[in-house]
Protein backbone atom coordinates (compact mmCIF):
# COMPACT_ATOMS: atom_id res chain seq x y z
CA UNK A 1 101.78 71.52 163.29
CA UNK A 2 99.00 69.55 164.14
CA UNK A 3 96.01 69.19 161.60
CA UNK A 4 97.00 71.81 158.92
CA UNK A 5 100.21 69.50 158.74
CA UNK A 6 98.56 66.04 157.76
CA UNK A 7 96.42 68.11 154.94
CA UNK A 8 98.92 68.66 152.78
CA UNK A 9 101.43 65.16 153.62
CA UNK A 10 98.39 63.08 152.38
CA UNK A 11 97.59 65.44 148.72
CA UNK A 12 101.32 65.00 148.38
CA UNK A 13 101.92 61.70 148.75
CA UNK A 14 98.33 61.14 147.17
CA UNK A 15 99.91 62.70 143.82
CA UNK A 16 102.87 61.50 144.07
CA UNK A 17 101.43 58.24 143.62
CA UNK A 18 98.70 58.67 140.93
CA UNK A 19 95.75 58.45 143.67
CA UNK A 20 92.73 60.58 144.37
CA UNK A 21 92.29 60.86 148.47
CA UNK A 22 89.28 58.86 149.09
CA UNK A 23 88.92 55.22 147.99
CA UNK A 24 85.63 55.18 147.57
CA UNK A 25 85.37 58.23 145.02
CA UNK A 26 87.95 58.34 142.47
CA UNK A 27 87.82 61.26 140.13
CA UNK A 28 88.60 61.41 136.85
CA UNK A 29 90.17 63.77 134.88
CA UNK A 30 93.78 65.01 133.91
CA UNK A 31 96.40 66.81 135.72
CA UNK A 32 96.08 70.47 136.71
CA UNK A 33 97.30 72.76 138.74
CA UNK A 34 98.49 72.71 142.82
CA UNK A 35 97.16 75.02 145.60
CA UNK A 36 100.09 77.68 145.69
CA UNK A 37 100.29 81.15 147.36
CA UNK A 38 97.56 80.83 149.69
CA UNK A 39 95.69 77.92 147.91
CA UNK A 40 94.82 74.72 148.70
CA UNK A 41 92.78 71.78 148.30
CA UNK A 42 90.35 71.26 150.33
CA UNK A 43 86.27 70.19 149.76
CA UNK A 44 84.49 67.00 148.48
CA UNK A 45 84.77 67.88 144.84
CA UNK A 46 85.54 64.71 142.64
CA UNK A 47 85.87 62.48 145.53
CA UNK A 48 88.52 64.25 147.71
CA UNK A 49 88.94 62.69 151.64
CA UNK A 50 86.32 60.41 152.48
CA UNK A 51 84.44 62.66 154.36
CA UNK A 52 82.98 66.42 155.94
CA UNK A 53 85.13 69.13 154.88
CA UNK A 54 85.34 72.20 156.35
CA UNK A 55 82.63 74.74 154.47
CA UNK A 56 85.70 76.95 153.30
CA UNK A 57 87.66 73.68 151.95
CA UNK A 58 85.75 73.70 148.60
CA UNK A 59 85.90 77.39 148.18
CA UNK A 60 90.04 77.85 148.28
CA UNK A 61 90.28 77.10 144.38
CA UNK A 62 88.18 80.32 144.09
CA UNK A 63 90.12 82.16 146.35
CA UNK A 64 93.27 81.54 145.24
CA UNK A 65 93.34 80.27 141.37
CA UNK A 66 95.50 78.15 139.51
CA UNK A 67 99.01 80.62 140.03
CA UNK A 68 98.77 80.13 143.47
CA UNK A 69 97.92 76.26 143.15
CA UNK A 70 100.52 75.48 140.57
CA UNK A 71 103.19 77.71 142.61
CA UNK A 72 102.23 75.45 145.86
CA UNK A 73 102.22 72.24 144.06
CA UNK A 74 106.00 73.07 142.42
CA UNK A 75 107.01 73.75 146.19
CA UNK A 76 105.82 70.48 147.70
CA UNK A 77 107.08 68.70 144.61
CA UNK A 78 111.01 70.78 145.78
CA UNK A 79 110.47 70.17 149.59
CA UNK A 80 109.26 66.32 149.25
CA UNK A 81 111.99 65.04 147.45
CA UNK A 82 114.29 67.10 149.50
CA UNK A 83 113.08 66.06 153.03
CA UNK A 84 114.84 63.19 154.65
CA UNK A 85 113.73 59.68 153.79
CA UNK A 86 114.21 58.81 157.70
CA UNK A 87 111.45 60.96 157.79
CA UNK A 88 109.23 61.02 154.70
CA UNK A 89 110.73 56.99 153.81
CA UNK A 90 111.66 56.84 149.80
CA UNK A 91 108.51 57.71 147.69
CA UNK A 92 109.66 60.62 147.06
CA UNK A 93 113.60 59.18 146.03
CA UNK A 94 115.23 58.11 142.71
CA UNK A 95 112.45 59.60 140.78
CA UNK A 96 112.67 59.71 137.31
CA UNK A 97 112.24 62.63 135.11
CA UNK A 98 108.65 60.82 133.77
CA UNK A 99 107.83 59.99 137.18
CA UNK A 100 108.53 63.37 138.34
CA UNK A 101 106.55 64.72 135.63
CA UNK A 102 103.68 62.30 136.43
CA UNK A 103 103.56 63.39 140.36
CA UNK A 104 103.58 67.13 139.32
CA UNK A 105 100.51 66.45 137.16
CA UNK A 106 99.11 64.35 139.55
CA UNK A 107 99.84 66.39 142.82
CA UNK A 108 98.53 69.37 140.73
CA UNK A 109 94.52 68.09 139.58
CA UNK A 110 94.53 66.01 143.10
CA UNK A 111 95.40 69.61 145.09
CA UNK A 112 92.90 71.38 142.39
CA UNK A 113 89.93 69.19 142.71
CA UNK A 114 90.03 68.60 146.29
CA UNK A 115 89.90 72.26 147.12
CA UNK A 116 86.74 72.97 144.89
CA UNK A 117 88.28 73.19 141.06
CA UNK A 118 87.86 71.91 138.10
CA UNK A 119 87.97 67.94 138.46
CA UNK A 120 90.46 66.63 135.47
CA UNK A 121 92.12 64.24 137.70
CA UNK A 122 92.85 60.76 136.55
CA UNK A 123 94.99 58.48 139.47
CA UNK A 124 94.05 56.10 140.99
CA UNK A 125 92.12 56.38 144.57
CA UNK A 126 94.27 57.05 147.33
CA UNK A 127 94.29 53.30 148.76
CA UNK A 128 95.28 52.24 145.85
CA UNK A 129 98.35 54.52 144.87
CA UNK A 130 99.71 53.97 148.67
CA UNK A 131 100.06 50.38 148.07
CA UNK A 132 103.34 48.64 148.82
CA UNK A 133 104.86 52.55 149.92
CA UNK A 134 104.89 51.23 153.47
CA UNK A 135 103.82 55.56 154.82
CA UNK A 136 103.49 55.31 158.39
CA UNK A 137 101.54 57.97 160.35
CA UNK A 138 104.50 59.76 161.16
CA UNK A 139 105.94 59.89 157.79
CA UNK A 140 102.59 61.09 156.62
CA UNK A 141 102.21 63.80 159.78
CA UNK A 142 106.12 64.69 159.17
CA UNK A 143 105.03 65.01 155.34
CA UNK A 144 102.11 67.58 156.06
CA UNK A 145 103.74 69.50 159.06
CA UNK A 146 107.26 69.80 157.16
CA UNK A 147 106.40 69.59 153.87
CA UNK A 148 102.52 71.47 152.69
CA UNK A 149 102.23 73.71 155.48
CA UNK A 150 105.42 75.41 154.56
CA UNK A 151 104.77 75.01 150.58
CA UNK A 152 101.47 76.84 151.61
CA UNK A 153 102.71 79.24 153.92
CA UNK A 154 105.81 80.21 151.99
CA UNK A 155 103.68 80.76 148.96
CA UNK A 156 101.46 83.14 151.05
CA UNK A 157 98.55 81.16 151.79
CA UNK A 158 97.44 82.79 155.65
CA UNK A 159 97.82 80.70 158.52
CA UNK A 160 94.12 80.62 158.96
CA UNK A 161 93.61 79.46 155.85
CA UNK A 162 95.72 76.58 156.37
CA UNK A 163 94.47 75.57 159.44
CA UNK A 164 90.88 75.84 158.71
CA UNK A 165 90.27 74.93 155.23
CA UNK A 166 93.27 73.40 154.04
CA UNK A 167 94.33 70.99 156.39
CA UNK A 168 90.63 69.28 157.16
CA UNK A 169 90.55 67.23 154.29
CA UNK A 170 93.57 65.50 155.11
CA UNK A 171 93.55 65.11 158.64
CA UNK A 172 90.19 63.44 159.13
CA UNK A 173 90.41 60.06 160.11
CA UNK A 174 87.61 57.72 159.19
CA UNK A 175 87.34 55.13 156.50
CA UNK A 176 87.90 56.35 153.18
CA UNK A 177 89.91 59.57 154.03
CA UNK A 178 92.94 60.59 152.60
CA UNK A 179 94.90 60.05 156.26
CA UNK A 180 93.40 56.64 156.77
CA UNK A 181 94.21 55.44 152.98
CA UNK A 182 97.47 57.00 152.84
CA UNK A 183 99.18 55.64 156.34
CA UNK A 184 99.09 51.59 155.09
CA UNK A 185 101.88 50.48 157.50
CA UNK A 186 102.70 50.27 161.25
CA UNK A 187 100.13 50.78 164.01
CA UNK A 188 96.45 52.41 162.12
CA UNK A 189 96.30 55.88 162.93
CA UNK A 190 93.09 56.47 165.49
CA UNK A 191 89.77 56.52 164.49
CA UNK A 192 90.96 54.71 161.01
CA UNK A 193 89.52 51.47 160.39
């Protein structure tokens, strides 16, 4: 899965580590719900990847509502912490139940506000959160390929969707995107600063 994949890796790991996607527009706000059965983030709302969206990314918290979101959100949450850490590396490993907590609540208003809800997200930017995680851009590409796009899929959010509203937010690569301020280690993904 090519961009639909590195959508939803980067609002994962974006929530897993208390971080809004861009770095230069951190929301604020409080948790919230996760794009579930066919939604997902996806928009400039609050900050959210640095960059264009597709015209349908801001509209997908409409579409789909905060069921769908939360029911998403709950399945990336299962599937991260399940995936292999050869692939996904630890972030997701030895959580506690606090820190679990705080990634679902996280994950949740990051997923919401990027995809055109309400903004009650408080992390910190993306940059920020990813500090010191060590995500390479195939532990972030693994993360949206094997991780969101099944959590969306699975929770019946159409492949078109996916491709085309949920996954440009997280796959553009330019300074300040989600992709760019996630993947902090190895070789800088291209067309990232």
């Amino acid at each position: 899965m090519f961009r639909r994949s590195s959508l939803i890796v980067g609002l994962v790991v974006s929530a897993a580590c208390g971080s809004m996607p861009s770095t230069s527009d951190a929301g604020t706000g409080t948790g919230g719900g996760t794009a579930a059965a066919g939604g997902s983030a996806g928009g400039t709302a609050g900050g959210t990847g640095g960059g264009a969206a597709a015209p349908c990314s801001s509209m997908m918290y409409a579409k789909y509502g905060m069921a769908a979101f939360t029911a998403v959100n709950n399945s990336i949450i299962t599937k991260a912490v399940a995936a292999p850490t050869a692939s996904v590396g630890t972030s997701f490993q030895g959580l506690s139940q606090q820190q679990a907590a705080t990634l679902t609540t996280n994950l949740g208003a990051f997923l919401v506000v990027a995809y055109g809800g309400p903004n009650t997200y408080q992390g910190k930017t993306m940059l920020a959160a990813h500090q010191g995680l060590n995500i390479t851009e195939a532990q972030y590409d693994y993360f949206i390929s094997n991780v969101v796009v099944p959590a969306l899929s699975e929770n019946g959010v159409p492949t078109a969707d996916i491709m085309n509203c949920f996954a440009p937010p997280v796959t553009e690569k330019k300074a300040g995107s989600v992709k760019c301020d996630t993947v902090q280690s190895g070789p800088r993904p291209s067309g990232c600063p």
